[in-house]
Structures are given as structure tokens and as C-alpha cells.
Protein backbone atom coordinates (compact mmCIF):
# COMPACT_ATOMS: atom_id res chain seq x y z
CA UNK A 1 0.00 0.00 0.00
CA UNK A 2 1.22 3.54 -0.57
CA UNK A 3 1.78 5.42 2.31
CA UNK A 4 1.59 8.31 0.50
CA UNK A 5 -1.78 7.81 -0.75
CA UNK A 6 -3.67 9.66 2.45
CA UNK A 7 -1.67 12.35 1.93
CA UNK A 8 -2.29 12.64 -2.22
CA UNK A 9 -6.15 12.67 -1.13
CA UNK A 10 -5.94 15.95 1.23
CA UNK A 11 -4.15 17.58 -1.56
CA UNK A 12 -6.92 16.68 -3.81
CA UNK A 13 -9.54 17.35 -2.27
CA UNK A 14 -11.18 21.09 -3.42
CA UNK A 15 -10.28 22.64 -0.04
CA UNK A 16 -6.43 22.06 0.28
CA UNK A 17 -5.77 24.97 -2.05
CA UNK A 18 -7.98 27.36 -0.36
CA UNK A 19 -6.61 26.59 2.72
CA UNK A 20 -3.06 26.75 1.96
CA UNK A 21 -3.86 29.94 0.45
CA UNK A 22 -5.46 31.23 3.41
CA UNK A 23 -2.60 30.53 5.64
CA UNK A 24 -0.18 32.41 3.14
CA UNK A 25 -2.14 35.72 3.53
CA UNK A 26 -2.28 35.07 7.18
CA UNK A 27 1.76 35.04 7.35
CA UNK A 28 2.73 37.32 4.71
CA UNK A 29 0.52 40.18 5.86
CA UNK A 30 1.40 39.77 9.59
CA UNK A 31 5.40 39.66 8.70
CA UNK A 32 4.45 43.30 7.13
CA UNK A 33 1.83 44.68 9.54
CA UNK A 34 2.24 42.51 12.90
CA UNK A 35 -1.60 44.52 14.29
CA UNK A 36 -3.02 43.04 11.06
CA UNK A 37 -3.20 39.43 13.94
CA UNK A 38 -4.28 41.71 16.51
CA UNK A 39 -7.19 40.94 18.51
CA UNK A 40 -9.25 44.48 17.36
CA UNK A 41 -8.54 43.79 13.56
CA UNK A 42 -9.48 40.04 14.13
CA UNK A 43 -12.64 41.57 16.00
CA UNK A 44 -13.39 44.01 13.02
CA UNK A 45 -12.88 41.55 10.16
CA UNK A 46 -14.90 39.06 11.69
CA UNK A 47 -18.63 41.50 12.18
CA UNK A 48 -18.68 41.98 8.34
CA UNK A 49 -17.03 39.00 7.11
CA UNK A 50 -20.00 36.70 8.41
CA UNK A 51 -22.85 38.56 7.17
CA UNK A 52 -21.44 38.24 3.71
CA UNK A 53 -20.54 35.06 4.64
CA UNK A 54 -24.08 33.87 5.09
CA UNK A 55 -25.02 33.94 1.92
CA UNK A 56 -22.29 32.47 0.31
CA UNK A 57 -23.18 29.53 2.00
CA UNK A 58 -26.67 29.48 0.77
CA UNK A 59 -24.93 30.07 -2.74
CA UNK A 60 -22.70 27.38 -2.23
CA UNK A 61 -26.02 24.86 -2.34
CA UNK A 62 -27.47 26.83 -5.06
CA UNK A 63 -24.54 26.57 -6.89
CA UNK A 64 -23.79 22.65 -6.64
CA UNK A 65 -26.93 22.52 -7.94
CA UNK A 66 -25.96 24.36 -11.57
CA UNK A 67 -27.52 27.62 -10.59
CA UNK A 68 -26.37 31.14 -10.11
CA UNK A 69 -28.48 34.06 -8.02
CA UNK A 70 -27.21 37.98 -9.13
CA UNK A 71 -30.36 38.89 -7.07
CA UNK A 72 -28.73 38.65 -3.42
CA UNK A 73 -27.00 41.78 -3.54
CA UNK A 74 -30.38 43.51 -4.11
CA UNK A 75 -32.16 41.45 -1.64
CA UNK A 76 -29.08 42.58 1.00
CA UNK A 77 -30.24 45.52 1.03
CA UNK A 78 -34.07 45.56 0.12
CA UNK A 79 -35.21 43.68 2.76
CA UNK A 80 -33.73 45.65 5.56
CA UNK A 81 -35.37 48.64 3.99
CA UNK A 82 -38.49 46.75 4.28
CA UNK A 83 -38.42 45.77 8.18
CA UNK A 84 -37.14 49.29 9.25
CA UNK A 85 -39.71 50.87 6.92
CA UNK A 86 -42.71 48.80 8.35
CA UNK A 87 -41.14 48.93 12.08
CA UNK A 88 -40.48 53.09 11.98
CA UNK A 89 -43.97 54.10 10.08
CA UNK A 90 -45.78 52.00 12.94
CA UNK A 91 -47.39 49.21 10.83
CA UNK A 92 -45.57 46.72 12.50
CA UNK A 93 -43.88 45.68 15.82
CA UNK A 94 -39.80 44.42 15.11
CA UNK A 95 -40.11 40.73 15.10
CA UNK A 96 -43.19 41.00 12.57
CA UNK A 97 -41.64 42.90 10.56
CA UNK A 98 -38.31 40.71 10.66
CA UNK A 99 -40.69 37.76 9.73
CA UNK A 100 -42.56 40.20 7.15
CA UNK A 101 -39.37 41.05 5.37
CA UNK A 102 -38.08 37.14 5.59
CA UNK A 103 -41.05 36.08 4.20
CA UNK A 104 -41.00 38.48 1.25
CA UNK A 105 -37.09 37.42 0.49
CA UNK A 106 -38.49 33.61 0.24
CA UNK A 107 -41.23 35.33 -2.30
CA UNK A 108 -38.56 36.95 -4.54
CA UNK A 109 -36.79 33.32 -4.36
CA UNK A 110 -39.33 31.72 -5.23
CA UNK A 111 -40.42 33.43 -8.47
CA UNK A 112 -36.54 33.28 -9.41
CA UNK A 113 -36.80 29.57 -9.28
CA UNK A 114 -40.23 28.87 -10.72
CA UNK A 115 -39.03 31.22 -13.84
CA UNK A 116 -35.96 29.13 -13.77
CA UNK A 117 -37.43 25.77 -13.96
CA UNK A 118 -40.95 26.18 -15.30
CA UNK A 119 -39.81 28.90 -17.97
CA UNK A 120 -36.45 27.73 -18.87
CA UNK A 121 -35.08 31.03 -17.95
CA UNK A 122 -31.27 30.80 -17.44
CA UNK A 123 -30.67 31.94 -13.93
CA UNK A 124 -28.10 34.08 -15.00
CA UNK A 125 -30.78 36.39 -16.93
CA UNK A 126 -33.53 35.56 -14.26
CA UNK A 127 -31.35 36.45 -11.40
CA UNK A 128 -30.19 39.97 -12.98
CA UNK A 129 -33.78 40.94 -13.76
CA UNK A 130 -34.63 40.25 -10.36
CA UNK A 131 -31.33 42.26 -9.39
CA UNK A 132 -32.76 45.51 -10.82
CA UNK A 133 -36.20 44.89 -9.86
CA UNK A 134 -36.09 44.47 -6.19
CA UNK A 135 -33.00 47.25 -5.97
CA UNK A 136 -35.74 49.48 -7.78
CA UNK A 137 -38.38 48.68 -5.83
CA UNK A 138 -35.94 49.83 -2.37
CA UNK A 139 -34.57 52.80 -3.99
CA UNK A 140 -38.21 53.65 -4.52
CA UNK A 141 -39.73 52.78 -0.91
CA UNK A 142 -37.27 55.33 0.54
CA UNK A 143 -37.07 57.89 -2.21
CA UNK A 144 -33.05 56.78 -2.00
CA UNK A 145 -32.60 57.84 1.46
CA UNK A 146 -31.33 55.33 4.38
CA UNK A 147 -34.23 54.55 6.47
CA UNK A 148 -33.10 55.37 10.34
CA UNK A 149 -32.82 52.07 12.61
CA UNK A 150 -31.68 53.57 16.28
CA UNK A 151 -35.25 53.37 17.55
CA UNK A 152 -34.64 49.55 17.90
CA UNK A 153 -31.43 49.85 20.30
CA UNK A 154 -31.23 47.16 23.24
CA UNK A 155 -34.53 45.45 21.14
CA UNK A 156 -34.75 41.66 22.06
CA UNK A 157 -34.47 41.17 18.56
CA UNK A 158 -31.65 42.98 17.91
CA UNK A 159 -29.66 41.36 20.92
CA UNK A 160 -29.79 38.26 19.40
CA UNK A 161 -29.23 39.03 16.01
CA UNK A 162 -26.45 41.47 16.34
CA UNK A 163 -25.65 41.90 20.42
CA UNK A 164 -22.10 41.85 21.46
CA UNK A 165 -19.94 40.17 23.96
CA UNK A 166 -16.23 39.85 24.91
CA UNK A 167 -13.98 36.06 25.08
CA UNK A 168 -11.11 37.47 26.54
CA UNK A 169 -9.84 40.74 24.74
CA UNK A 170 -11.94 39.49 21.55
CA UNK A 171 -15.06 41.46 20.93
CA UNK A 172 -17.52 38.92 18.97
CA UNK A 173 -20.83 39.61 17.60
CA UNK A 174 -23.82 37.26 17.86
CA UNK A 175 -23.97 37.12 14.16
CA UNK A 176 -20.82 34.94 14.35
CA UNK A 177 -22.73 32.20 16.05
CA UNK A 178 -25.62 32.75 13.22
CA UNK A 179 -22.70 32.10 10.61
CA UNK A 180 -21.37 29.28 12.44
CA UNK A 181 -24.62 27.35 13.14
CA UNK A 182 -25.79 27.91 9.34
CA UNK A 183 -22.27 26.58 8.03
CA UNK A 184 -22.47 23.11 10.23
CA UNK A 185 -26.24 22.39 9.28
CA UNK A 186 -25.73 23.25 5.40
CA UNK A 187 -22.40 21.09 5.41
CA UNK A 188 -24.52 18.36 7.43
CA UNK A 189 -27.25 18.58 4.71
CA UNK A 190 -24.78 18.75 1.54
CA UNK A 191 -22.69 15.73 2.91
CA UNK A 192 -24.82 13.73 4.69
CA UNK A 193 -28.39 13.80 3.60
CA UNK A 194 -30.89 12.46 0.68
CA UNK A 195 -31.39 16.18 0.16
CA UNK A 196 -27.72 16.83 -0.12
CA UNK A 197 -27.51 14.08 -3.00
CA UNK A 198 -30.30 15.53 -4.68
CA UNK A 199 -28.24 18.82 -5.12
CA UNK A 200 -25.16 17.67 -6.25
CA UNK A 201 -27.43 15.35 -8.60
CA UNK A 202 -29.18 18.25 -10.02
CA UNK A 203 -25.81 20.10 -10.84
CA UNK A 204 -23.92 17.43 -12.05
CA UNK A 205 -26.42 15.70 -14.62
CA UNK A 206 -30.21 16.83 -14.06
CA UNK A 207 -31.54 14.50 -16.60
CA UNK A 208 -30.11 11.50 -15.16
CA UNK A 209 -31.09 12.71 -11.69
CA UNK A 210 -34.79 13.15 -12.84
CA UNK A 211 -34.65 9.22 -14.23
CA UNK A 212 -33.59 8.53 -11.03
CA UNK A 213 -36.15 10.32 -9.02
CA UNK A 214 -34.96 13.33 -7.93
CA UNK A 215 -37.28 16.01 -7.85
CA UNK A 216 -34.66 18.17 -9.97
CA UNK A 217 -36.95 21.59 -9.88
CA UNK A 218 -38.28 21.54 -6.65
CA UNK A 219 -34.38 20.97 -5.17
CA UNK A 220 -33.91 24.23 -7.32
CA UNK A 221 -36.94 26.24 -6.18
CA UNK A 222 -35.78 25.53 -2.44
CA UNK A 223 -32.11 27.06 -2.92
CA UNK A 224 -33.71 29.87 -5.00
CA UNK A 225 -35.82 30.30 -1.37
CA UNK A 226 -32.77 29.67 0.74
CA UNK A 227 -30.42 32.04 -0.84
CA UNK A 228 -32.61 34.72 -1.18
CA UNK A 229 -33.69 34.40 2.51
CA UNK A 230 -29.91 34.06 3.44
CA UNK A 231 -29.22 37.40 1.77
CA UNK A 232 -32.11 38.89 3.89
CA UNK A 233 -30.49 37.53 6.90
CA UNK A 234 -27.63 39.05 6.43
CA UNK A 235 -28.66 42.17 5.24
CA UNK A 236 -31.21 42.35 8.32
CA UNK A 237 -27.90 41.74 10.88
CA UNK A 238 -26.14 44.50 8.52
CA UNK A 239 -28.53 47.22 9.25
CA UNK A 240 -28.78 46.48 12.69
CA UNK A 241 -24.62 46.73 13.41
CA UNK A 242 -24.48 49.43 11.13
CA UNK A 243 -27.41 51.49 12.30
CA UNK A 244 -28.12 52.16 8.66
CA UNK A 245 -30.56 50.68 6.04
CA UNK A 246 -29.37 51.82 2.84
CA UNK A 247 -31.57 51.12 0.00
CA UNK A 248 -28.24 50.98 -2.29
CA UNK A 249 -26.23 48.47 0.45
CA UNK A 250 -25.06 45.21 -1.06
CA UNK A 251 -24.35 46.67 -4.32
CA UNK A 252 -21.57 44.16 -5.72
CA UNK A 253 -22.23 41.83 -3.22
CA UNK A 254 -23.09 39.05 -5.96
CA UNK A 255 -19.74 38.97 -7.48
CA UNK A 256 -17.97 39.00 -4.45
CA UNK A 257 -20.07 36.22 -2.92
CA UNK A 258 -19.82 33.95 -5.99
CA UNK A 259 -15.98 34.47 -6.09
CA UNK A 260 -15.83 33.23 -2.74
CA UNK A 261 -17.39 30.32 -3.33
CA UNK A 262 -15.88 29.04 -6.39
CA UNK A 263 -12.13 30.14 -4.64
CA UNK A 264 -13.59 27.65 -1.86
CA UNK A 265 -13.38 24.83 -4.10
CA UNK A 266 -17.41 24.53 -5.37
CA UNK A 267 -17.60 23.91 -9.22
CA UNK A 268 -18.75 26.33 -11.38
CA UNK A 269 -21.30 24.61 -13.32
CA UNK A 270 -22.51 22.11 -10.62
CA UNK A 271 -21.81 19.14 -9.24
CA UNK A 272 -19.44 19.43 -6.61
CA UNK A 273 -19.58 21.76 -3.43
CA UNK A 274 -18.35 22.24 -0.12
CA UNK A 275 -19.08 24.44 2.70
CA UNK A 276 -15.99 24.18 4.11
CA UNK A 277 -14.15 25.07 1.15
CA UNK A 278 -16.95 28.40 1.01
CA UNK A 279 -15.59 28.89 4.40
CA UNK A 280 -12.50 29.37 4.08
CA UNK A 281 -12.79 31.46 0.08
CA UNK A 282 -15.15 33.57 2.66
CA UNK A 283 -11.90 34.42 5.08
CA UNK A 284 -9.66 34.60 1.80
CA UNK A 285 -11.50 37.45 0.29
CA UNK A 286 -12.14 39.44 3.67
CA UNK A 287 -8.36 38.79 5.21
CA UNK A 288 -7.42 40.26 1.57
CA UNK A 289 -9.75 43.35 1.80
CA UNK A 290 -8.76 43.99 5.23
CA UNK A 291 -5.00 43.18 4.78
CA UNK A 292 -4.04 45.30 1.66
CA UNK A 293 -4.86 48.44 3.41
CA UNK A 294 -3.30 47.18 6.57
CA UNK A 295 -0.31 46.37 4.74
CA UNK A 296 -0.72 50.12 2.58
CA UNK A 297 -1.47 48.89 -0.23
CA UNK A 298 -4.72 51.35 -2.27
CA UNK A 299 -7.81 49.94 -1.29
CA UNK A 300 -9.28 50.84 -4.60
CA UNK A 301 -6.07 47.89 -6.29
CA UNK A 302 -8.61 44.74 -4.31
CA UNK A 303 -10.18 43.79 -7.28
CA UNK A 304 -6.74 43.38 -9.06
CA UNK A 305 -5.75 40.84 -6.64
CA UNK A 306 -9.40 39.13 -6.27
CA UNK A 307 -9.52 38.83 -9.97
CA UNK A 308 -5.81 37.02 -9.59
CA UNK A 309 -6.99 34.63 -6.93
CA UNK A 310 -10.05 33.70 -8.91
CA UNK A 311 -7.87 32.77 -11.69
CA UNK A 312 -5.10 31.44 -10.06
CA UNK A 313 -7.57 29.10 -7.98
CA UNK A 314 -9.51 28.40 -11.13
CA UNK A 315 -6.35 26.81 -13.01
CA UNK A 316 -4.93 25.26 -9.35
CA UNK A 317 -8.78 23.55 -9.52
CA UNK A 318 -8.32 22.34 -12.78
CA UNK A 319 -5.00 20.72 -12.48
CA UNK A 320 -6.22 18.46 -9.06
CA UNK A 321 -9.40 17.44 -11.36
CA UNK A 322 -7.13 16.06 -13.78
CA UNK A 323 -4.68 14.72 -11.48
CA UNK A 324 -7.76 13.08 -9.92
CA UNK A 325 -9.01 11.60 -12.69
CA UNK A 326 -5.63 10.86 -14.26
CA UNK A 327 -4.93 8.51 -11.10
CA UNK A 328 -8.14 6.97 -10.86
């Protein structure tokens, strides 16, 4: 038996690269800036890098499944706009209009994916009409103005969603333990449930998985429902840390969130995903952001080095699949 063989099959699997990558960043950046490891900048990366986070694990399904939503960015910031909006003209009480504004996110998934798989839509056209519709629809609720969210300060609701608490010298947000608990239960389900096989069925040959049984468009609708309510989520926790619900927030977000997942080790066109792979692209990109200014380097040069990752990680990805294949 090769001895080496356990270690050939961590370096193949999707999230080696990633994660060696990761751990690069980690020492080059803190041999140039040693406060870029310091407990406030670990503190300060961490409260944005899970919101965004959130829904590139809801992607990450989507994704595996052969689809694409451009829509979350949009629905980032919409649906905070909607809660404070309903909450501050008096219609409704918080936690209503947190379920309100939930519930409307699942709507705008929902049409995504029947259009998708009823209409033969691609998702990629689909998901940018949606994009400009729901961003529309925000930037006309609130004329274009950030709707104030300071009322709600010390709110149950907000406590749990956003409060804030100290381990040590390490101040950590409750939306950290939102990001956390979604990433083990959508692992769980990708890895290690009927549902999860259904997914990576869909993406990797729907017509054999629909000979088979698997209910190919309703598996789609679902992760149409999920991502979109994901990118509520997140956007909800957002305006609540922030204090701001800005009809134009998430703007880009889409890009940035699909980049992390394929740089996690998720296939582009289906198949093959994994959470902890989204993980760690999700750390890659924000360690990146945070560490090129830390290290002086222009903010405004991040997409130069994203757009190198992606590619770089792209071709690193394609090489293992070959090797893969090559030795089995």
C-alpha cells in the first residue's frame, strides 16, 4: 500500500488549495503589519465578514446545484429597507416585521426559481432581472434615502441578532454564532443527507437525476428560497450593526459572494460543493480586503488581486481534477 496515498487525497480534495492559500495571507501580511493578527482587527474583520458570509453559503447549495443568483445583492439591502420601513412608520412591531421582510425574500426566491425551472429562464438572466427589480423597488420605498434604525437599540431582537460580547480581549458579535450554526447544518445537509444528494445530482447531470427520481426543480426552487432568505439575513444583521438601512447596500455583493465560493473549491457549473471550502474562500476574500490596506497597499487595487486569486484558484482547480481523474 502507498503510504503516500492519504496524503495525495488531502491535496486533492477542493479545499487544500484554499486553505493553503489562506494561511499564506495570514503570514505574509502579519510579517508586514504585525496589528493586522491583533485581537481588534481580528474583531473588526470578523462582524462583516459573516454577514457576507451567510449567503455564500446558501450560494454554495445553489450553486452545486448548476444555478447562479445575481439577485442577493439587491435582496441585502431591500429587505432591511423593508423591516425598518414597516417597524419606523408604525405598521408593524420588530419581530413582525423581521418575519414580514423574511417572508418576502423567500417570495422573490421563489419566483426566481419557478421562472428558472418552469420557464427555462437561465438563472443568470432571471437572477439579474430580479437584481434591478427588487434594488428598484428599495430605492423607490425610501425615495433613496437610508431609512433610520436607532429606535430599535437594546430590542430583544436585535440582541440576538447582532448583540455583542467579549472572550477574553476578543469582541464577537452574535452574528458569528448565526454564521457558524448555518455553516455546520448546510455542510450536514450537503454531505450527509438524501437532500444533499439531490443537489449535487441536479448540478452534475439533471436528466439522469430526474430518471432517477430526484425532484430536480423543486431541489432548485428551495435554494432559490434559501439564498434569497440568506441574503435577507444578512442584510437584516447589517442594518442592525451598522445602524443604517441603505436602500443601495449590497451593491456588488453578488460577485464577491460567488468568487468566494468558487475560490472555496465549489464547481462552477454544478456538481461538486463544499461548505468548508466556502468557508475558508469567505476568510480569503475578507483577510485580503482587510489586509491590503493594513499592509498600505490602495484599497481601490482589491479587485486586481481578487480577480488574480479567482484565476489562479480556477487553473490550481483544474489541475487536481485532472490529477484526480488521471490517477483513478
Amino acid at each position: 500500500m502507498d503510504s503516500l496515498q492519504p496524503l495525495r487525497r488531502l491535496i486533492a480534495r477542493p479545499e487544500a488549495g484554499p486553505f493553503a492559500l489562506l494561511i499564506l495571507l495570514i503570514i505574509v501580511f502579519t510579517s508586514i503589519n504585525p496589528k493586522f493578527i491583533s485581537f481588534l482587527n481580528i474583531s473588526n474583520t470578523l462582524a462583516f465578514t459573516v454577514e457576507l458570509g451567510l449567503i455564500a453559503l446558501a450560494m454554495t447549495l445553489l450553486m452545486t446545484s448548476g444555478e447562479f443568483d445575481l439577485s442577493v445583492g439587491s435582496v441585502f439591502g431591500f429587505s432591511a429597507v423593508v423591516m425598518w420601513t414597516l417597524f419606523n412608520s408604525g405598521l408593524a412591531p420588530l419581530p413582525l416585521a423581521f418575519v414580514a421582510a423574511l417572508s418576502l425574500a423567500a417570495l422573490i426566491g421563489l419566483s426566481s426559481g419557478l421562472l428558472v425551472t418552469q420557464l427555462k429562464i437561465p438563472s443568470f438572466l432571471v437572477t439579474l432581472g430580479m437584481l434591478l427589480l427588487v434594488r428598484g423597488t428599495a430605492l423607490f420605498i425610501t425615495d433613496g434615502f437610508p431609512q433610520r434604525t436607532w429606535d430599535a437599540a437594546g430590542h430583544p431582537l436585535a440582541v440576538i441578532l447582532v448583540g455583542d460580547f467579549w472572550i477574553g480581549p476578543l469582541r464577537v458579535y452574535m452574528s458569528l454564532f448565526w454564521f457558524v450554526l448555518a455553516a455546520i447544518v448546510l455542510g450536514y445537509v450537503l454531505t450527509r443527507t438524501k437532500a444533499g444528494n439531490w443537489i449535487q445530482a441536479s448540478g452534475g447531470n439533471p436528466n439522469a437525476a430526474r430518471a432517477r427520481g430526484v425532484k430536480v426543480d423543486r431541489t432548485k426552487i428551495a435554494l432559490f428560497m434559501l439564498s434569497s432568505v440568506f441574503a435577507a439575513f444578512a442584510g437584516i444583521i447589517s442594518s442592525i450593526r451598522t445602524s443604517a438601512a441603505n436602500p443601495n447596500s449590497g451593491t456588488g455583493y453578488e460577485l464577491e459572494v460567488i468568487a468566494m465560493v468558487v475560490i472555496g473549491g465549489t464547481a462552477l457549473m454544478g456538481g461538486r460543493g463544499t461548505i468548508i471550502g466556502t468557508v475558508i474562500g469567505v476568510l480569503i476574500l475578507r483577510m485580503m480586503r482587510n489586509g491590503i490596506i493594513m499592509v498600505g497597499v490602495p484599497g481601490l487595487a482589491y479587485n486586481i488581486f481578487i480577480g488574480a486569486i479567482i484565476l489562479g484558484m480556477m487553473a490550481l482547480h483544474s489541475w487536481l481534477d485532472r490529477r484526480h481523474q488521471e490517477a483513478a
